[in-house]
N, C-alpha and C. Protein backbone atom coordinates (compact mmCIF):
# COMPACT_ATOMS: atom_id res chain seq x y z
N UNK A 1 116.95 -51.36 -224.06
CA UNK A 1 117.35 -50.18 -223.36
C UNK A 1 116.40 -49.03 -223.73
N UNK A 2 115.91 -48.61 -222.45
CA UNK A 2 114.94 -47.23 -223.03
C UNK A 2 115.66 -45.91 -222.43
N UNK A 3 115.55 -45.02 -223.61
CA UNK A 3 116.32 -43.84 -223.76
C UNK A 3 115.26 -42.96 -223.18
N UNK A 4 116.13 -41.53 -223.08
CA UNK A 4 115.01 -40.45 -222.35
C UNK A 4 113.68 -40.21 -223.42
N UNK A 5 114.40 -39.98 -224.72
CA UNK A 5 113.92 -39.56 -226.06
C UNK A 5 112.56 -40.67 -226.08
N UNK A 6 112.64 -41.90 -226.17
CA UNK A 6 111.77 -42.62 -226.07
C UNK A 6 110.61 -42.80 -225.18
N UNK A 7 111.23 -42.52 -223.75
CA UNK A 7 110.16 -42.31 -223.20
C UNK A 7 109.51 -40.96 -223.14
N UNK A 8 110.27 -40.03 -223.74
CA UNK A 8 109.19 -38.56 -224.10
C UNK A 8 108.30 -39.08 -225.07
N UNK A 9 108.75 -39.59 -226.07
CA UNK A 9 107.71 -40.09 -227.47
C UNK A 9 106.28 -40.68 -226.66
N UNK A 10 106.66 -41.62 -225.60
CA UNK A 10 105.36 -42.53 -225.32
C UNK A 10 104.49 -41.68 -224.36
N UNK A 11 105.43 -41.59 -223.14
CA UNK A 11 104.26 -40.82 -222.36
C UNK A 11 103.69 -39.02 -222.44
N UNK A 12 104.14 -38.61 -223.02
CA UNK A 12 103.89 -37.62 -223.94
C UNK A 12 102.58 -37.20 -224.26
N UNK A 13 102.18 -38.27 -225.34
CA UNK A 13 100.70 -38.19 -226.06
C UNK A 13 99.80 -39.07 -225.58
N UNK A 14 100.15 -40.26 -224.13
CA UNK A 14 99.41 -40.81 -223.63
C UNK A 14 99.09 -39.47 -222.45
N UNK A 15 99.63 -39.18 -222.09
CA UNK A 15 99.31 -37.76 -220.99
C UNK A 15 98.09 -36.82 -221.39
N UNK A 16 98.52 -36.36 -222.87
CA UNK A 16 97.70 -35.57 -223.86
C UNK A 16 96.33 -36.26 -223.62
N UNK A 17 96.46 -37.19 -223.98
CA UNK A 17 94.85 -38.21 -224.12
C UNK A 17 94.37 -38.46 -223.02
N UNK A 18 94.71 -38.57 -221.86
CA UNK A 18 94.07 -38.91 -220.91
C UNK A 18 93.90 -37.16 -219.97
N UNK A 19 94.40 -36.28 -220.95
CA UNK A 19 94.32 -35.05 -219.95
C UNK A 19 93.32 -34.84 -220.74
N UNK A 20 93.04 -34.56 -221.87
CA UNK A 20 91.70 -34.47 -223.38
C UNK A 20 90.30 -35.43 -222.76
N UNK A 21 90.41 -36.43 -222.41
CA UNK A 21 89.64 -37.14 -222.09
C UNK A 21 88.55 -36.96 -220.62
N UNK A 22 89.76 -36.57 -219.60
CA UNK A 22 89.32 -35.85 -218.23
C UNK A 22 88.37 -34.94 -219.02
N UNK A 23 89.02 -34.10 -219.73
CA UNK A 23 88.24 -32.34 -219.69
C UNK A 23 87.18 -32.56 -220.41
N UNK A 24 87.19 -33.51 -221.27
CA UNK A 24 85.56 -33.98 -222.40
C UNK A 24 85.00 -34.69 -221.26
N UNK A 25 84.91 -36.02 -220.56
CA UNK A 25 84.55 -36.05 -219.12
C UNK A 25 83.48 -35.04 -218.20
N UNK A 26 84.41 -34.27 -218.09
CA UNK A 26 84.18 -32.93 -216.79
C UNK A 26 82.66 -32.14 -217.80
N UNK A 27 82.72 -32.01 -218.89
CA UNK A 27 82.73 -31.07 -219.89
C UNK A 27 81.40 -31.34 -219.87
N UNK A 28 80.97 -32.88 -219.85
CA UNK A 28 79.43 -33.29 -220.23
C UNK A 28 79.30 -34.06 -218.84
N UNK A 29 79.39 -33.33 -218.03
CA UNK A 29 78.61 -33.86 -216.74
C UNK A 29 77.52 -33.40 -216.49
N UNK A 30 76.47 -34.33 -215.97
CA UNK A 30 75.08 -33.55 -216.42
C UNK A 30 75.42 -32.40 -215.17
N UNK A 31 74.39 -31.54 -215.58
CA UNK A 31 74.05 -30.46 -213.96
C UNK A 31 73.12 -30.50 -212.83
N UNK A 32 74.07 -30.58 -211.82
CA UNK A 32 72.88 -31.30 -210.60
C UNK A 32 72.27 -30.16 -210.10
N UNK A 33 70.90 -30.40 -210.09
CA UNK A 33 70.24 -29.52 -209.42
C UNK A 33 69.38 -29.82 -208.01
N UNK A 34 70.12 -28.24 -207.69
CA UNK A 34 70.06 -28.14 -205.84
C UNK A 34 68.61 -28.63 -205.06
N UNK A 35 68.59 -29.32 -204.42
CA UNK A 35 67.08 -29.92 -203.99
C UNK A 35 66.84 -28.58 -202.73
N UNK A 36 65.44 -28.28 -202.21
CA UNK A 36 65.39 -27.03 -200.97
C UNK A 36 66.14 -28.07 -200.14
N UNK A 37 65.85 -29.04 -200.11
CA UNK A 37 66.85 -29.93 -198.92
C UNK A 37 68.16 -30.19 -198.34
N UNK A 38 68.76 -29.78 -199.46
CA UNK A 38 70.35 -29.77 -199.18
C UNK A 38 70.90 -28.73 -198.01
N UNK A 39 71.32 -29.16 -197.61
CA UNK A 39 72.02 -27.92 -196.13
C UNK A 39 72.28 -27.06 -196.54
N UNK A 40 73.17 -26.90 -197.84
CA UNK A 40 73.05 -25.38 -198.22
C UNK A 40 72.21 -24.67 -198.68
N UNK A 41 71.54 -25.12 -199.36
CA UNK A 41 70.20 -24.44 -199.96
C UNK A 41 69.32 -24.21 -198.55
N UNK A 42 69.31 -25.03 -197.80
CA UNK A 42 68.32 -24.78 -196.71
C UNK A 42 69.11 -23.11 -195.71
N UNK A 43 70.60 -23.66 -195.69
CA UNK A 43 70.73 -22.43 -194.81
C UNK A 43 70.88 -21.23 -195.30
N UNK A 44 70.58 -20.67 -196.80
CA UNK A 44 70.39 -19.54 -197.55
C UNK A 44 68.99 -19.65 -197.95
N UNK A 45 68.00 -20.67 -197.30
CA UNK A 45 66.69 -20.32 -197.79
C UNK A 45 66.06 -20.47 -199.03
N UNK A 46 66.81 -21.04 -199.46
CA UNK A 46 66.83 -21.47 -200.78
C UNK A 46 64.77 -22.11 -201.11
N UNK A 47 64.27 -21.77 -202.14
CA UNK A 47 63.14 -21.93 -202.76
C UNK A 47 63.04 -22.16 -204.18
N UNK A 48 62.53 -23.24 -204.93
CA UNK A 48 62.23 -23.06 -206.15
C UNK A 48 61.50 -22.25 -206.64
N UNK A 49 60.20 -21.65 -205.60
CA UNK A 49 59.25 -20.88 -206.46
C UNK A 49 59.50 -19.26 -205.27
N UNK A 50 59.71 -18.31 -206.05
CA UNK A 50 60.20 -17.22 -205.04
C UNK A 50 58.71 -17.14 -204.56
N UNK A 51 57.48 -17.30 -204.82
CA UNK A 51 56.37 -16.41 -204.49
C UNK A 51 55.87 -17.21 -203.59
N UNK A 52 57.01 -18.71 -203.00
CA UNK A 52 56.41 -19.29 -201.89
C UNK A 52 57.53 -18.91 -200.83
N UNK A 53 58.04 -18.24 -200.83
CA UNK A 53 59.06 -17.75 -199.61
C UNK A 53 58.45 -17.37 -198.70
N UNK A 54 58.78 -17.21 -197.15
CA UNK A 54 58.07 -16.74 -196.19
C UNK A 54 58.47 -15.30 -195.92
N UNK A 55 57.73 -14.15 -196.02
CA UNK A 55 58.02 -13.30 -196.34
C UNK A 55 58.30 -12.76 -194.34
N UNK A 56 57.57 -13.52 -193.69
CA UNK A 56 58.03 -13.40 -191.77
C UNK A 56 59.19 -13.64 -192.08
N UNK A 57 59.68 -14.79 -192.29
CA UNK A 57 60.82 -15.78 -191.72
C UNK A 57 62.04 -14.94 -192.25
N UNK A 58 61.78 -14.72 -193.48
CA UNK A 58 62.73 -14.02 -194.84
C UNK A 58 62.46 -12.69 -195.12
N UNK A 59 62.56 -11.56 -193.97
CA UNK A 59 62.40 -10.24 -194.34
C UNK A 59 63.05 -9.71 -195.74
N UNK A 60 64.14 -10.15 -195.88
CA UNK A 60 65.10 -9.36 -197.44
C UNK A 60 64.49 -10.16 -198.70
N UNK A 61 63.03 -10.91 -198.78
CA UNK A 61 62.55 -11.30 -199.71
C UNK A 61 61.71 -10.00 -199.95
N UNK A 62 61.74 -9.58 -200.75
CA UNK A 62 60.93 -8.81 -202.00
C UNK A 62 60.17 -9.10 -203.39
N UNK A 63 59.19 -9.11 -203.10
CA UNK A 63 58.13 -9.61 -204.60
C UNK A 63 58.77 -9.40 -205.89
N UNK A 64 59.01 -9.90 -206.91
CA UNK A 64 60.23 -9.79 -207.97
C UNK A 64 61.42 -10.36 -207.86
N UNK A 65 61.82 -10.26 -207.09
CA UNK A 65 63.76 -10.62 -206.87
C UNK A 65 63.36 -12.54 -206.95
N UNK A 66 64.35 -12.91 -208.07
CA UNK A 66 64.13 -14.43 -207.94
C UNK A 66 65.54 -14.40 -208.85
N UNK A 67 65.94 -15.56 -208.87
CA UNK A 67 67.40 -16.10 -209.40
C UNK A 67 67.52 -15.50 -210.18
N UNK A 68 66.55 -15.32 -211.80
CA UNK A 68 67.45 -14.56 -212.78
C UNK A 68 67.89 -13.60 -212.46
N UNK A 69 67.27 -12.99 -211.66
CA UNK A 69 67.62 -11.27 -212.22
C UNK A 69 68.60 -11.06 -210.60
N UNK A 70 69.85 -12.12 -210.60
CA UNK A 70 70.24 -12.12 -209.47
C UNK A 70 71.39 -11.93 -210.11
N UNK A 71 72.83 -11.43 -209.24
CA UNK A 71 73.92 -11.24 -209.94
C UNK A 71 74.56 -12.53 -209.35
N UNK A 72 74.38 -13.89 -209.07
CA UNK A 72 74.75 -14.71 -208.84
C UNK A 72 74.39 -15.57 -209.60
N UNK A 73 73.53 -15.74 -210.78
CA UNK A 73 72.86 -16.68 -211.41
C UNK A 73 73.26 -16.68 -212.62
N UNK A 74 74.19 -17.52 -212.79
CA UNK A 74 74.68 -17.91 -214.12
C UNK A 74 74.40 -18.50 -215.45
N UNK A 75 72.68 -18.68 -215.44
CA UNK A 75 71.99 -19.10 -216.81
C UNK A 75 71.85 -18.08 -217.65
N UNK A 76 71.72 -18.74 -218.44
CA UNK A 76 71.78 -17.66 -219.78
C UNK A 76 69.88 -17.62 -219.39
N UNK A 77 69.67 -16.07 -220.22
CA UNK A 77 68.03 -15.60 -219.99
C UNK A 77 67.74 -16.13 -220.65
N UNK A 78 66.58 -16.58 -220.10
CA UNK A 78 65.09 -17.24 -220.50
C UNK A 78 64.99 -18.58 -220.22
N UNK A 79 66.38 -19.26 -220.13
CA UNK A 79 66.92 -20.76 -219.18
C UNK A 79 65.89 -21.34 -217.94
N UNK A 80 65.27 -22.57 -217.94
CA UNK A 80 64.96 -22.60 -216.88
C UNK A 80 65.26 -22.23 -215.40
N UNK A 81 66.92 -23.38 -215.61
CA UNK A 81 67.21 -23.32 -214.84
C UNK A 81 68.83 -23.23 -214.80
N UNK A 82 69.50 -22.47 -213.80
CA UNK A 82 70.99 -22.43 -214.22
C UNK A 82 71.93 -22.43 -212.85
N UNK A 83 73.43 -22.36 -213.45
CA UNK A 83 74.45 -22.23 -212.36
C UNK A 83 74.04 -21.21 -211.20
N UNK A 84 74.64 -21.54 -209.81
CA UNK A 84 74.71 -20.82 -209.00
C UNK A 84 75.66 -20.33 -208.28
N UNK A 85 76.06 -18.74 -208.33
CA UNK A 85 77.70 -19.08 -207.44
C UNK A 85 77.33 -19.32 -205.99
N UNK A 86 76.35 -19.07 -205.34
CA UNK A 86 76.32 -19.39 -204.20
C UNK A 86 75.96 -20.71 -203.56
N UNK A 87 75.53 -21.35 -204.35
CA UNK A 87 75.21 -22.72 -204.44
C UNK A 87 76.23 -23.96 -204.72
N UNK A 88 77.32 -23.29 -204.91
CA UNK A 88 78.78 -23.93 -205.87
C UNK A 88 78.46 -24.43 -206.84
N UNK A 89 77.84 -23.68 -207.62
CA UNK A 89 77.62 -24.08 -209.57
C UNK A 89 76.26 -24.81 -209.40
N UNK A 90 75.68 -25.32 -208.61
CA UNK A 90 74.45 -26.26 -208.58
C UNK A 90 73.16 -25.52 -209.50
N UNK A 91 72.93 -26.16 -210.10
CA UNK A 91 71.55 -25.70 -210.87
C UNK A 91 70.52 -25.14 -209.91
N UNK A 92 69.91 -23.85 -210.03
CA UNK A 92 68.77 -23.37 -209.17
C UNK A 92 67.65 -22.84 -210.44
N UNK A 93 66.38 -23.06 -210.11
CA UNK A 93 65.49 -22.43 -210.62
C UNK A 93 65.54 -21.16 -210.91
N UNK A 94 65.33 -20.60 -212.08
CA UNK A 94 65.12 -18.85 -212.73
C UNK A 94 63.79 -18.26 -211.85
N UNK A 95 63.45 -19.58 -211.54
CA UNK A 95 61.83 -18.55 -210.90
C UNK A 95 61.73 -18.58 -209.17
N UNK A 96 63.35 -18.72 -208.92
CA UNK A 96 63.45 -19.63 -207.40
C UNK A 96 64.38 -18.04 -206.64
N UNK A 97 64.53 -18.42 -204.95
CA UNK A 97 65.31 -17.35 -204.49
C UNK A 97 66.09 -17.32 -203.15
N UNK A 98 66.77 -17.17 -202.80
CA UNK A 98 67.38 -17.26 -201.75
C UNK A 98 67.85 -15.81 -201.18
N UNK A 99 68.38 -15.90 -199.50
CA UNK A 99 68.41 -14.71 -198.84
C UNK A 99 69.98 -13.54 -199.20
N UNK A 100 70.53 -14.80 -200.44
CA UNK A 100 71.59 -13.69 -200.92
C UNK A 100 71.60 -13.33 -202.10
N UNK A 101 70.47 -12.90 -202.73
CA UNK A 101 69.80 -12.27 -203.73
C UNK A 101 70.40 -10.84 -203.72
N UNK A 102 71.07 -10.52 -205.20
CA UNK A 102 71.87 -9.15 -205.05
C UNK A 102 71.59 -8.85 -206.35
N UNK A 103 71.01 -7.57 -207.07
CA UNK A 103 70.91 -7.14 -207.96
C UNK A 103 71.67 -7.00 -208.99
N UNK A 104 71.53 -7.76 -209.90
CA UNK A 104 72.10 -8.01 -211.00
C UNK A 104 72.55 -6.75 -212.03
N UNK A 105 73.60 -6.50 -211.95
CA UNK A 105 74.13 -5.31 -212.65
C UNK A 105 73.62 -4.97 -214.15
């Protein structure tokens, strides 16, 4: 006969472990980084190297403005390469730029 008490004891700390396990999981997933190819990167213009942007095509490109110094770019300075919020977290180049480049506070 299994009691309530008993089955709190078991599934309990099997829950714990497999919720611990997800988040160590999630935790060390490598970081994918955004290819110019991806549809989203393509439809924000997305570039690894800002100083190859088309400065016709991409009027709101400006000489300087590249991921770090973007208020969307979530690497820590001096990082190659880091999170993007506009990218949905995808790794973008520090030396790269896209057309929603916003000055980093």
């Amino acid at each position: 006969m299994t009691t309530r008490r008993n089955f709190i004891f078991h599934v309990i700390p099997v829950a714990t472990v497999a919720l611990a396990t997800t988040r160590l999981a999630s935790a060390q997933a490598p970081a994918v980084k955004v290819a110019e190819t991806d549809p989203a990167a393509v439809g924000l213009g997305y570039k690894h190297d800002a100083t190859k942007v088309d400065a016709k095509k991409y009027p709101a490109y400006v000489a300087g403005h590249n991921c770090a110094n973007c208020q969307l770019y979530m690497g820590k300075a001096g990082e190659p390469w880091g999170a993007c919020g506009a990218l949905g977290g995808k790794q973008v180049n520090a030396k790269g730029w896209c057309m929603v480049w916003a000055k980093k506070a």
